[in-house]
PDB file of N, CA and C in Angstrom:
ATOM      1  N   UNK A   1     128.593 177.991 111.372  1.00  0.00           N
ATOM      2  CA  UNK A   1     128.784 178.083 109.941  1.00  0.00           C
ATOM      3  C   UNK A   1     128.707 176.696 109.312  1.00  0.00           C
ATOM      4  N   UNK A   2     129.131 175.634 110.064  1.00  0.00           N
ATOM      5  CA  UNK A   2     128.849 174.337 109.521  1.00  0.00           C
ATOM      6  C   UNK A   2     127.507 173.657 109.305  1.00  0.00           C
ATOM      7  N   UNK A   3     126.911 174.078 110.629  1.00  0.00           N
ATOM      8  CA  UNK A   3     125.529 173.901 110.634  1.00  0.00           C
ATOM      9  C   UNK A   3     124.977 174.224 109.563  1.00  0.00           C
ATOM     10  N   UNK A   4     125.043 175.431 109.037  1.00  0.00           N
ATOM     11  CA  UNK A   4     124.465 176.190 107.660  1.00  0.00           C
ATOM     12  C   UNK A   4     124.940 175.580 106.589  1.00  0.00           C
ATOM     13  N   UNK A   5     125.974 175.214 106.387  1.00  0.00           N
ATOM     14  CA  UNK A   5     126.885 174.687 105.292  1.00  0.00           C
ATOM     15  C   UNK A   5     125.913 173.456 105.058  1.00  0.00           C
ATOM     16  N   UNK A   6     125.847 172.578 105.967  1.00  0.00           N
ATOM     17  CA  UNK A   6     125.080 170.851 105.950  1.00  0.00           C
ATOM     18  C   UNK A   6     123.377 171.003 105.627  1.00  0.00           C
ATOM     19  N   UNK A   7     122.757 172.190 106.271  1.00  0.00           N
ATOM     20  CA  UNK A   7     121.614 172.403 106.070  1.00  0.00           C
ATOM     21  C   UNK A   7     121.513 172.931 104.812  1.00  0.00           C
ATOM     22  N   UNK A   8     122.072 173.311 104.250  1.00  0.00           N
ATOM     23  CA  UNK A   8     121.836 173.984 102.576  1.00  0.00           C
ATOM     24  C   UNK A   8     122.016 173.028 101.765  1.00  0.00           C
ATOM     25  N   UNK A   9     123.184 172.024 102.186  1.00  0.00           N
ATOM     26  CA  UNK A   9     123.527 170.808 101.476  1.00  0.00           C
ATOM     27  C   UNK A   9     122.468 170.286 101.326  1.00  0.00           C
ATOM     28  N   UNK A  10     121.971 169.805 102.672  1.00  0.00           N
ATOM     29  CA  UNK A  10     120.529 168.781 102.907  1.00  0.00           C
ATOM     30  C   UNK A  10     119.722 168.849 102.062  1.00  0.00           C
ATOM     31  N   UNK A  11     119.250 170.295 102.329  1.00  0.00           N
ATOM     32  CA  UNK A  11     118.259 170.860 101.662  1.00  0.00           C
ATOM     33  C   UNK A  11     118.247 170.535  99.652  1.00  0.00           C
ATOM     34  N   UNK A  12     118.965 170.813  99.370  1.00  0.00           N
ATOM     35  CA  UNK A  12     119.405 171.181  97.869  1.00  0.00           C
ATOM     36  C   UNK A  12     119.827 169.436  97.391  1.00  0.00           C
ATOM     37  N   UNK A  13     120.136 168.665  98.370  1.00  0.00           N
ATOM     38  CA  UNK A  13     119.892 167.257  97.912  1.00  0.00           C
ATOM     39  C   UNK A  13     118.496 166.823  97.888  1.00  0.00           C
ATOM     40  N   UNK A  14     117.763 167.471  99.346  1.00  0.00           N
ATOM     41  CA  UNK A  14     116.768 166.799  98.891  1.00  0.00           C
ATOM     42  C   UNK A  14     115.092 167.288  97.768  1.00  0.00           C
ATOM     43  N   UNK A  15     116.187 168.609  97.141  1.00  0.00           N
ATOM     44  CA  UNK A  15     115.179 169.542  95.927  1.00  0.00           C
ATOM     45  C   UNK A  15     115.370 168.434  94.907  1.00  0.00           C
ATOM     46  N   UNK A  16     116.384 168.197  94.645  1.00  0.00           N
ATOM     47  CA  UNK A  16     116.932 167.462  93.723  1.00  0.00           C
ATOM     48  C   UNK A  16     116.817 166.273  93.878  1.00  0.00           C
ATOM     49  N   UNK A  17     116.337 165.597  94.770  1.00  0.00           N
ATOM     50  CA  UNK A  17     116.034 164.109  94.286  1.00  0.00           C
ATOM     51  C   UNK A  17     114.470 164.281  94.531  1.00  0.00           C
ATOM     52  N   UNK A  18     113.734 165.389  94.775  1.00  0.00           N
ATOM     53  CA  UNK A  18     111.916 165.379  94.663  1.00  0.00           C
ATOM     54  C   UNK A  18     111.910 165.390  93.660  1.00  0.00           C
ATOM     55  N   UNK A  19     112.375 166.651  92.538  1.00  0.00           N
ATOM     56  CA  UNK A  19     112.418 167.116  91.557  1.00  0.00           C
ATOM     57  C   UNK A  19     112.845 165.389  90.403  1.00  0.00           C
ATOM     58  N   UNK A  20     113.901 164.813  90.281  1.00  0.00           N
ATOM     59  CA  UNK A  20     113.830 164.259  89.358  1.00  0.00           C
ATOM     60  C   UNK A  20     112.885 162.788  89.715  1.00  0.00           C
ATOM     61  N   UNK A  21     112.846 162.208  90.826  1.00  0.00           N
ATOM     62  CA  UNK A  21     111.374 161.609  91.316  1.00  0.00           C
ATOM     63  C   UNK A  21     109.977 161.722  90.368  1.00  0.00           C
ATOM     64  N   UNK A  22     109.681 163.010  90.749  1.00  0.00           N
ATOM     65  CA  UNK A  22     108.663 163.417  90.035  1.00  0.00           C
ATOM     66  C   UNK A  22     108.902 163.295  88.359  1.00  0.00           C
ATOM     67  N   UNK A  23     109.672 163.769  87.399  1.00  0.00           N
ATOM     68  CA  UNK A  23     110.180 163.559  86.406  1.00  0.00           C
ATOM     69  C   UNK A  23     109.912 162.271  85.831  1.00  0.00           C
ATOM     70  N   UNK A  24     110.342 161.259  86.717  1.00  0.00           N
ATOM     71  CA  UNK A  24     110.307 160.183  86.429  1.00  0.00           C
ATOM     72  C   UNK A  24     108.932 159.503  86.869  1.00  0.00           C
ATOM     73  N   UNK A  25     107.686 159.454  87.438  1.00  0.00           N
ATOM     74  CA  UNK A  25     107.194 159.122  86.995  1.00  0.00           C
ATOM     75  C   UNK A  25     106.080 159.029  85.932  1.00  0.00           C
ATOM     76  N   UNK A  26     105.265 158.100  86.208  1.00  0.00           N
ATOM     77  CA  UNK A  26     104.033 157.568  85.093  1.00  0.00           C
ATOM     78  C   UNK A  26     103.317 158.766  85.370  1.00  0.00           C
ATOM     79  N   UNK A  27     102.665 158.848  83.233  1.00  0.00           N
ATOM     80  CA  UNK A  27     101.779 159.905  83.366  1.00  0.00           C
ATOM     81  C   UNK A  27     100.934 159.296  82.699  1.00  0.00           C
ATOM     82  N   UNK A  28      99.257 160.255  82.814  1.00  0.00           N
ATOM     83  CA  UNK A  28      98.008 159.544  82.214  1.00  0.00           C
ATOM     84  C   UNK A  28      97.551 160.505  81.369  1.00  0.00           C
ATOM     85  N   UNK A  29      97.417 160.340  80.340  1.00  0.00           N
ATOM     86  CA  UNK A  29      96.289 160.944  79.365  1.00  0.00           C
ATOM     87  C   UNK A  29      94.916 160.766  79.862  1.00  0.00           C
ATOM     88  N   UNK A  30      94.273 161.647  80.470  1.00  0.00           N
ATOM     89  CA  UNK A  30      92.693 160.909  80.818  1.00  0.00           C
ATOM     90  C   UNK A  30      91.411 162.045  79.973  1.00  0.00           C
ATOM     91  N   UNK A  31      90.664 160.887  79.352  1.00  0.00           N
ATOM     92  CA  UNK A  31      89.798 161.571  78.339  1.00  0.00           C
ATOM     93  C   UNK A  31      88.496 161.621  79.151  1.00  0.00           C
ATOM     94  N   UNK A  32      87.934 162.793  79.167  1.00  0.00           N
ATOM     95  CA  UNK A  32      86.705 162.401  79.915  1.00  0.00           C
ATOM     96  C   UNK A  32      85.400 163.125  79.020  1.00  0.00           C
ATOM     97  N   UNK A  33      84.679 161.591  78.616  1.00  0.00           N
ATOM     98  CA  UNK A  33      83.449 161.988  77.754  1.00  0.00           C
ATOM     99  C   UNK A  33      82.456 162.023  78.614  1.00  0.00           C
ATOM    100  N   UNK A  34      81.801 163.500  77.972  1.00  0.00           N
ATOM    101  CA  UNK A  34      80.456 163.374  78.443  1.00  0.00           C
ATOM    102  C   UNK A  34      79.562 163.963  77.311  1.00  0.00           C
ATOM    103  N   UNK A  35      78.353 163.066  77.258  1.00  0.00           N
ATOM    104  CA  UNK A  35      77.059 163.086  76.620  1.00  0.00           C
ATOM    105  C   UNK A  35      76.061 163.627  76.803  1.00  0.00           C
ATOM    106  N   UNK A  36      75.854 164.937  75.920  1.00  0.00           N
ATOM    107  CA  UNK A  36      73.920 165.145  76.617  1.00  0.00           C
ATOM    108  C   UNK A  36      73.090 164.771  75.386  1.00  0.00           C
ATOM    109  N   UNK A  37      71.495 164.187  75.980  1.00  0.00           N
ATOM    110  CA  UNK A  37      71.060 164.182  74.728  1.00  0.00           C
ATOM    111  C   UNK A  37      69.629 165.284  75.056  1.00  0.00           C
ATOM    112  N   UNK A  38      68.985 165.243  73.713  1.00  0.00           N
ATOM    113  CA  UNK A  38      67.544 165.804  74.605  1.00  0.00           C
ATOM    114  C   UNK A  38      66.794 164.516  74.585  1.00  0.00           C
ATOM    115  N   UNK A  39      66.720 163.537  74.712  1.00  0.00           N
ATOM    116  CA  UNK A  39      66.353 162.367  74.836  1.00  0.00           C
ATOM    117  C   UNK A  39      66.362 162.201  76.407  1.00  0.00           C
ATOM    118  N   UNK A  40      67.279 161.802  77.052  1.00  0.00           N
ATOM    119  CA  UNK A  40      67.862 161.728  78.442  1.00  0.00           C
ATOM    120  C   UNK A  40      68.822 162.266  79.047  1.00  0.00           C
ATOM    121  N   UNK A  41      69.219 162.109  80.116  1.00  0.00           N
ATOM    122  CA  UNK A  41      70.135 162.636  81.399  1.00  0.00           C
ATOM    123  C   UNK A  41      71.681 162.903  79.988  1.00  0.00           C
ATOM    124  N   UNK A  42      72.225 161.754  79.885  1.00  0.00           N
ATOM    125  CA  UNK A  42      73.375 162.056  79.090  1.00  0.00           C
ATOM    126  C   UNK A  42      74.401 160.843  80.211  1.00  0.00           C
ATOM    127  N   UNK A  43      75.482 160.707  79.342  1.00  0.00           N
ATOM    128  CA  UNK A  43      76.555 160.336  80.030  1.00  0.00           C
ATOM    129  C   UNK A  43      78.027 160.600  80.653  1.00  0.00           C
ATOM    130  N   UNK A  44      78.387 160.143  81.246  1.00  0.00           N
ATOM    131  CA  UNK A  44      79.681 160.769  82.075  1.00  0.00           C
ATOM    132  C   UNK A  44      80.757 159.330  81.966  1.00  0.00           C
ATOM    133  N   UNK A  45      81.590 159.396  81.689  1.00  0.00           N
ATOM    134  CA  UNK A  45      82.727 157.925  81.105  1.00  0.00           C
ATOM    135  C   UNK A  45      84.359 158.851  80.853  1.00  0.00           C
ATOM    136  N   UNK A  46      85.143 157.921  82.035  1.00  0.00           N
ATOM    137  CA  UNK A  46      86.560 158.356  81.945  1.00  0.00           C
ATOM    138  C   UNK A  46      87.401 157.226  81.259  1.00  0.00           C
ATOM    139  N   UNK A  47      88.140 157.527  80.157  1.00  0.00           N
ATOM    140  CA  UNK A  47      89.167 156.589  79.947  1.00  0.00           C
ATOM    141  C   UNK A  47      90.568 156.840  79.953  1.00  0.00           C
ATOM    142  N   UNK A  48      91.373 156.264  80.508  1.00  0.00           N
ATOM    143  CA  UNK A  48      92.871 156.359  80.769  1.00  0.00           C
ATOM    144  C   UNK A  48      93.479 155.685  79.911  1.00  0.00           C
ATOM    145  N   UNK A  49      95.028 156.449  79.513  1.00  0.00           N
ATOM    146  CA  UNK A  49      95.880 155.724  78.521  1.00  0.00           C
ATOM    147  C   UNK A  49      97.351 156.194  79.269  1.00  0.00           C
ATOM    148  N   UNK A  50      97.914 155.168  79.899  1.00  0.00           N
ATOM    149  CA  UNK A  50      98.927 155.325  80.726  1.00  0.00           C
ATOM    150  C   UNK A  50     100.276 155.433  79.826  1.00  0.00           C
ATOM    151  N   UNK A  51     101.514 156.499  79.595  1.00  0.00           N
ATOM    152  CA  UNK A  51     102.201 156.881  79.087  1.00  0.00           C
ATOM    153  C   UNK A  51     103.512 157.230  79.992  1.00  0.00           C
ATOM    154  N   UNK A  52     104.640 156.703  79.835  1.00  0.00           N
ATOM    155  CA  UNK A  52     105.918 156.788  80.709  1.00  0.00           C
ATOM    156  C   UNK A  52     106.445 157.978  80.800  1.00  0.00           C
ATOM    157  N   UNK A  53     106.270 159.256  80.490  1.00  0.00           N
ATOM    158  CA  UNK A  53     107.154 160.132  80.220  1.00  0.00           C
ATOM    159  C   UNK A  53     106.220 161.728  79.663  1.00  0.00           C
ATOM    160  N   UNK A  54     105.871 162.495  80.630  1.00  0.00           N
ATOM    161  CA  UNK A  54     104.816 163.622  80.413  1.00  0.00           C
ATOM    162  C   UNK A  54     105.210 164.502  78.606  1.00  0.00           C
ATOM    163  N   UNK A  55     106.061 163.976  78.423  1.00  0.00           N
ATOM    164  CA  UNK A  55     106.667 164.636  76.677  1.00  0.00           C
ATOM    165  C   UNK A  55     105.755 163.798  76.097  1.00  0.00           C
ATOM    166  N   UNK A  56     105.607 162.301  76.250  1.00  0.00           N
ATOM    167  CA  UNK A  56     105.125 161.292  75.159  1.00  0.00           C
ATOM    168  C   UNK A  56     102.965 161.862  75.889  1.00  0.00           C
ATOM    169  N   UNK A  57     102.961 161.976  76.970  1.00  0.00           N
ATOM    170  CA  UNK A  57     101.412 162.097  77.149  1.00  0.00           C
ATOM    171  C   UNK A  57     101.340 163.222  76.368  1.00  0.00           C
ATOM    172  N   UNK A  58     101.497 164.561  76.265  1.00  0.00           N
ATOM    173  CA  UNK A  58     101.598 165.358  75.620  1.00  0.00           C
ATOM    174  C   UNK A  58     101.312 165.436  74.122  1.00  0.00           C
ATOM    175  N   UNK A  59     102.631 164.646  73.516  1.00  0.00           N
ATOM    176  CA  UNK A  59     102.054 164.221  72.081  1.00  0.00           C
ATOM    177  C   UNK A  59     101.114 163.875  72.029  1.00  0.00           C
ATOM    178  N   UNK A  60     100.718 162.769  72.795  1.00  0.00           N
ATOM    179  CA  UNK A  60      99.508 161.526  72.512  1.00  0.00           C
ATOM    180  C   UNK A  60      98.234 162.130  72.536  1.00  0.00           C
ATOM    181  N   UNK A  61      98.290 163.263  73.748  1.00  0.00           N
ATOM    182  CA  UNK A  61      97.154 164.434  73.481  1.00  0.00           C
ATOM    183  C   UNK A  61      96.683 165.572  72.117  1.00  0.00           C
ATOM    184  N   UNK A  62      97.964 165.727  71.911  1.00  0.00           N
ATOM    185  CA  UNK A  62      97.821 166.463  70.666  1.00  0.00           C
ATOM    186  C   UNK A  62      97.193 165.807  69.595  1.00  0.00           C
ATOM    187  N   UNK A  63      97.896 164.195  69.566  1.00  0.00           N
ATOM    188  CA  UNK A  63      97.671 163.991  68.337  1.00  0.00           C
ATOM    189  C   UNK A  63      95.865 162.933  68.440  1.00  0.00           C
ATOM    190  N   UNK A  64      95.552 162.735  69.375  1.00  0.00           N
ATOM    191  CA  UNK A  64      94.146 162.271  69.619  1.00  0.00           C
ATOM    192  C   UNK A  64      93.299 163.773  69.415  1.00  0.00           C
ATOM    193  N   UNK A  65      93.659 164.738  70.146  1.00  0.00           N
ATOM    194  CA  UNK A  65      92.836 165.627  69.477  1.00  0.00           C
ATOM    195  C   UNK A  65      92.360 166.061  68.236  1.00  0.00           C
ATOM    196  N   UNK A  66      94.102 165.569  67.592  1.00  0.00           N
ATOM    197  CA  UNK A  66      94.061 166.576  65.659  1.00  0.00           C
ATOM    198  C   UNK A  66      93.127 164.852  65.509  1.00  0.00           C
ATOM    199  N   UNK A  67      92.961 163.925  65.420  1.00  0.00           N
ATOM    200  CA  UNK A  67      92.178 162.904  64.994  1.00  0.00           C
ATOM    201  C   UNK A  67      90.895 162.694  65.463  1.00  0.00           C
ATOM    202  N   UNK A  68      90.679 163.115  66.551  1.00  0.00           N
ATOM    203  CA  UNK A  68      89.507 163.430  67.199  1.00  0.00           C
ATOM    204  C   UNK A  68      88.315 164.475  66.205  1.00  0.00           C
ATOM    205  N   UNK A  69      89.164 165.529  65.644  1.00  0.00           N
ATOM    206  CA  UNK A  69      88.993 166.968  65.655  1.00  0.00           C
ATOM    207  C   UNK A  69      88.849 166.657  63.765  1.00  0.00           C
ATOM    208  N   UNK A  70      90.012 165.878  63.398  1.00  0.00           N
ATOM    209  CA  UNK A  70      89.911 165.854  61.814  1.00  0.00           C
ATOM    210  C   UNK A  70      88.833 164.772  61.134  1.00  0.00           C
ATOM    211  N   UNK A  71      87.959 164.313  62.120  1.00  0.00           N
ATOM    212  CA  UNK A  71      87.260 163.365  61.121  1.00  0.00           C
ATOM    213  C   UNK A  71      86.320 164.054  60.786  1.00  0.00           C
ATOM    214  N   UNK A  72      85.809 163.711  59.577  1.00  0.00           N
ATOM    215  CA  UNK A  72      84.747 164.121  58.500  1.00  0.00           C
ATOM    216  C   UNK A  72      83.527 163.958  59.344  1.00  0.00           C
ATOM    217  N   UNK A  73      82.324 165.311  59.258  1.00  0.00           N
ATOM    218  CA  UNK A  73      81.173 165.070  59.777  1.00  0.00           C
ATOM    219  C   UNK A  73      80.492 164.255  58.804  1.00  0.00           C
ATOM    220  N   UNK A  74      79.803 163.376  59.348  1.00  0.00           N
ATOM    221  CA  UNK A  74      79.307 162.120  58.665  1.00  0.00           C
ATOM    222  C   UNK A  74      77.634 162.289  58.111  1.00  0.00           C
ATOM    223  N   UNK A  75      77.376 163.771  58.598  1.00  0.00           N
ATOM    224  CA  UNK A  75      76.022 164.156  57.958  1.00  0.00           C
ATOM    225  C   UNK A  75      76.244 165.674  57.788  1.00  0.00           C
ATOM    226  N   UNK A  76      75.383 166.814  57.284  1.00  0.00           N
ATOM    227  CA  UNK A  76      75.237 168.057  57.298  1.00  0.00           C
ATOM    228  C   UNK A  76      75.124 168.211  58.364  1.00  0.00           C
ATOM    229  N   UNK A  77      73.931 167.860  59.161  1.00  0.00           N
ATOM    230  CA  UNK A  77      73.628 168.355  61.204  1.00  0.00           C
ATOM    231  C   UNK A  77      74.937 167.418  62.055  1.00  0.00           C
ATOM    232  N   UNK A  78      75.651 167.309  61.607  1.00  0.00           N
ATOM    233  CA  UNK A  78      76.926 167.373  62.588  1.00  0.00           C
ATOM    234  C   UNK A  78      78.089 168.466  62.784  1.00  0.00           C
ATOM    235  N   UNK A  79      78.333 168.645  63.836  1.00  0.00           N
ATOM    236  CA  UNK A  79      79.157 169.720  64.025  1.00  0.00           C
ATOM    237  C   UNK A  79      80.211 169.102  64.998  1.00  0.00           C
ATOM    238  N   UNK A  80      81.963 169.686  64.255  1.00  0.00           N
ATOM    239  CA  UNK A  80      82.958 169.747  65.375  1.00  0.00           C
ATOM    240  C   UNK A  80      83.409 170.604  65.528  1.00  0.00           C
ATOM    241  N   UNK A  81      83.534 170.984  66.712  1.00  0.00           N
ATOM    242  CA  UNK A  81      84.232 172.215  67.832  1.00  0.00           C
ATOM    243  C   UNK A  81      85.432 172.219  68.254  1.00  0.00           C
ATOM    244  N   UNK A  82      86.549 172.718  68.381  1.00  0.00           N
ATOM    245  CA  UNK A  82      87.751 172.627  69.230  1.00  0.00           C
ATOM    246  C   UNK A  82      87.932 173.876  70.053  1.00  0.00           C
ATOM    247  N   UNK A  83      88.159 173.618  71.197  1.00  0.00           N
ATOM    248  CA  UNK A  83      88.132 174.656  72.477  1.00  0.00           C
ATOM    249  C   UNK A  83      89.026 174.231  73.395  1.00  0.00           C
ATOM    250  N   UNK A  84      90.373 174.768  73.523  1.00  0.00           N
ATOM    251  CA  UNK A  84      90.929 174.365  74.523  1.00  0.00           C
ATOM    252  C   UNK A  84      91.885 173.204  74.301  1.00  0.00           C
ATOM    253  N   UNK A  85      91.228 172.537  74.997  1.00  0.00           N
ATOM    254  CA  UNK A  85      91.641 170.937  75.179  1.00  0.00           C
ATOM    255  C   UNK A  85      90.576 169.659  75.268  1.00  0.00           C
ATOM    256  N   UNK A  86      89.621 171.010  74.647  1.00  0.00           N
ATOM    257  CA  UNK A  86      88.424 169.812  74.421  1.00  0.00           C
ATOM    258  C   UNK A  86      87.616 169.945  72.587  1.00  0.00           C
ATOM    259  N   UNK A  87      86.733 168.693  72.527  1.00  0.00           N
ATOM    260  CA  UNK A  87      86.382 168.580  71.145  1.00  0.00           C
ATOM    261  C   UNK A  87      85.059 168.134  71.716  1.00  0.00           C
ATOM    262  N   UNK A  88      84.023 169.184  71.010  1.00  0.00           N
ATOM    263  CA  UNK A  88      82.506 168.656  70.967  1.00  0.00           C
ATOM    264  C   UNK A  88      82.291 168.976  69.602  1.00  0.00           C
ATOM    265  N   UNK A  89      81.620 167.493  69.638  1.00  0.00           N
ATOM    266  CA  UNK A  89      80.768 167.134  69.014  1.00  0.00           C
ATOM    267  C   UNK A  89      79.424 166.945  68.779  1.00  0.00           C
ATOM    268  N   UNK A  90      78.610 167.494  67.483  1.00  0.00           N
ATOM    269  CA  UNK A  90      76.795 167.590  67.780  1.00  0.00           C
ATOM    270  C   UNK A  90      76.872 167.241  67.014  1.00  0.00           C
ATOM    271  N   UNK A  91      75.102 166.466  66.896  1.00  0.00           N
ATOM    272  CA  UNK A  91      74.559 165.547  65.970  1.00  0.00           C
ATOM    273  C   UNK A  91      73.256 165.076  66.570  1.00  0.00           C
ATOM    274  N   UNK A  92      72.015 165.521  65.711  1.00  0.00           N
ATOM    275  CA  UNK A  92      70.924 165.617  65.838  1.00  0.00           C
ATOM    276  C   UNK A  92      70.159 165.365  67.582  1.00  0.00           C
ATOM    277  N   UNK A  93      70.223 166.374  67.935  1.00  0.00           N
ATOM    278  CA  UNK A  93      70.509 166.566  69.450  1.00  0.00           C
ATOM    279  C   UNK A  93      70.973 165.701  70.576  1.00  0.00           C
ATOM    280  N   UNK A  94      72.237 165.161  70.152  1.00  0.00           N
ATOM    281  CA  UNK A  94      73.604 164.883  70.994  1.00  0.00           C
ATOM    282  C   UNK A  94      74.582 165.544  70.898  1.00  0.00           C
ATOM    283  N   UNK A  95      74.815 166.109  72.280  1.00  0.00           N
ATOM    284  CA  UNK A  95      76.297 166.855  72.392  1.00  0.00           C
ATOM    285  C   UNK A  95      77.068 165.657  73.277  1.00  0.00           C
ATOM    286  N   UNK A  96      78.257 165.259  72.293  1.00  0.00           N
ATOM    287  CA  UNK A  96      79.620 164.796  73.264  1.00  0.00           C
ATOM    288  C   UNK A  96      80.916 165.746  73.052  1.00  0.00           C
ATOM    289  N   UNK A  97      80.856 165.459  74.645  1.00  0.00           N
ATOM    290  CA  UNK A  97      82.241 166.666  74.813  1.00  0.00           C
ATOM    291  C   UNK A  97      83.482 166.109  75.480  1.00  0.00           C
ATOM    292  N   UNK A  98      84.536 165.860  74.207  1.00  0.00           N
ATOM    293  CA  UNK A  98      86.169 165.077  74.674  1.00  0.00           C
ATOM    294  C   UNK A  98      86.905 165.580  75.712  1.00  0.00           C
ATOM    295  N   UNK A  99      87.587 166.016  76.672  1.00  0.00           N
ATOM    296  CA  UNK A  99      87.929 166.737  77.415  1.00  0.00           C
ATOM    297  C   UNK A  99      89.373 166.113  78.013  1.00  0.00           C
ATOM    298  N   UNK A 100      90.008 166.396  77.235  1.00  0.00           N
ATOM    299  CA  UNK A 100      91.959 165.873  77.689  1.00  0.00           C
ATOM    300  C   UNK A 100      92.620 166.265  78.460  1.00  0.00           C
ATOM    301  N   UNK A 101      93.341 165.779  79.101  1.00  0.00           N
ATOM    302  CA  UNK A 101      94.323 166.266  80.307  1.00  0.00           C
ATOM    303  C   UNK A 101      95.394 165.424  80.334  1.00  0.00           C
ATOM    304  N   UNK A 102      96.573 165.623  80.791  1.00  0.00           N
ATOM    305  CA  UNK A 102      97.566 165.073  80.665  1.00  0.00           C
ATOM    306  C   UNK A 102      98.297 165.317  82.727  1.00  0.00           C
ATOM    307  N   UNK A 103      98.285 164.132  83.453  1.00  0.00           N
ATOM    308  CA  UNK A 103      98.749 164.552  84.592  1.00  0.00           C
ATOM    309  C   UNK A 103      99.414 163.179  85.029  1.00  0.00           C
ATOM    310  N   UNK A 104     100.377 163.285  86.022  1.00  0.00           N
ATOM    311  CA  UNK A 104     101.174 162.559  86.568  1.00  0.00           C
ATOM    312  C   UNK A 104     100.236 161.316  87.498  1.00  0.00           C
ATOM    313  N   UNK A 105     100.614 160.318  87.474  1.00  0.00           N
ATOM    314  CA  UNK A 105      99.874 158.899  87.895  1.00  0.00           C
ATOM    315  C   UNK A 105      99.433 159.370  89.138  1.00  0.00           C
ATOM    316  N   UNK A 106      99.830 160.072  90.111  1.00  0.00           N
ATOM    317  CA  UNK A 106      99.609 160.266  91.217  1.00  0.00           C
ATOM    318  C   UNK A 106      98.404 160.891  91.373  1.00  0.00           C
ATOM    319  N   UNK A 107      98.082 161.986  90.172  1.00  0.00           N
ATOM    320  CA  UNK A 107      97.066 162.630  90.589  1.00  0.00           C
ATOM    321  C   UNK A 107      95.454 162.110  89.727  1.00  0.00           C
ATOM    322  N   UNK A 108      94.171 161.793  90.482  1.00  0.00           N
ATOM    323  CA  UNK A 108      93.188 161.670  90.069  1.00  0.00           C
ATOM    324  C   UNK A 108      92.000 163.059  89.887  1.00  0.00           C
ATOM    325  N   UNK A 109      91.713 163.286  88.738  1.00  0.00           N
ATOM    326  CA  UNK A 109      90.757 164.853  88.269  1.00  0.00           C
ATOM    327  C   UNK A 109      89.488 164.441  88.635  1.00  0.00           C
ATOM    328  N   UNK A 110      89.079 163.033  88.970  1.00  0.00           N
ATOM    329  CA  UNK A 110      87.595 162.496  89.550  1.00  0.00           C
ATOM    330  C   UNK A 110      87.215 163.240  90.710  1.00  0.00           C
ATOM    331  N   UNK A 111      88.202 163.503  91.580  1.00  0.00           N
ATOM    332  CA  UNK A 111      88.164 163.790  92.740  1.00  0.00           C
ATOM    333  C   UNK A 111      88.128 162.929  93.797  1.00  0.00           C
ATOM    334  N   UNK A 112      87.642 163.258  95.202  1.00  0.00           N
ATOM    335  CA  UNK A 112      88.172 162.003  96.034  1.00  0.00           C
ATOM    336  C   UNK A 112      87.052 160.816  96.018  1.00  0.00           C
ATOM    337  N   UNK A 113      87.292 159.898  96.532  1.00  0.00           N
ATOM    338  CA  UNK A 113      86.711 158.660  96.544  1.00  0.00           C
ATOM    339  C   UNK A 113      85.822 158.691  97.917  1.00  0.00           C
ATOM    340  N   UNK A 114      84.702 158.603  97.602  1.00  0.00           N
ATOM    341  CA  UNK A 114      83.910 158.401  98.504  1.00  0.00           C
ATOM    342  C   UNK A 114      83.871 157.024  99.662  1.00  0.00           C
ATOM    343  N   UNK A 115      83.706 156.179 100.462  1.00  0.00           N
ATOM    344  CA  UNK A 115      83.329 155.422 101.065  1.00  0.00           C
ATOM    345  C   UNK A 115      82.553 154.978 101.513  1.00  0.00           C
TER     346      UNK A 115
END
């Protein structure tokens, strides 16, 4: 019965210190543009904006989107889209497409690293 008693303990200390671990750390806003044109191939470009606290990445997502999303098309043949968690944009055959995510420092959406 003690055995059980210490192992549940163990256990439930160590939920609780993964759990606020994780909590605590760094999170990334990562925007990932990509470009097509009918011109050429198009482009692919990640940018990171490192944020302490997954509440504040969150905002920072929201509110890059509503600014992303609220600027004035700057001709008639421009068009903005909102889908999701992403914002495309067209303009005389260029599509760029914003694509937000909000995840903990640990994890990379590139995928793995080649060698």
């Amino acid at each position: 019965m003690m055995q059980t008693t210490q192992a549940l303990l163990t256990t439930l200390t160590l939920l609780a210190l993964a759990s606020s671990a994780f909590a605590e750390c760094a999170w990334v806003l990562w925007t990932h543009i990509e470009t097509a044109s009918d011109r050429n191939q198009g482009g692919d470009e990640w940018v990171l904006t490192g944020v302490p606290h997954a509440a504040d990445c969150y905002a920072s997502l929201k509110a890059t989107m509503k600014a992303q999303a609220g600027d004035k098309p700057q001709s008639s043949d421009e068009s903005i889209q909102v889908a999701g968690n992403a914002v495309v944009r067209g303009s005389r055959g260029t599509i760029t497409t914003y694509t937000y995510s909000c995840l903990p420092d640990t994890i990379d959406p590139r995928g793995p690293k080649g060698k």
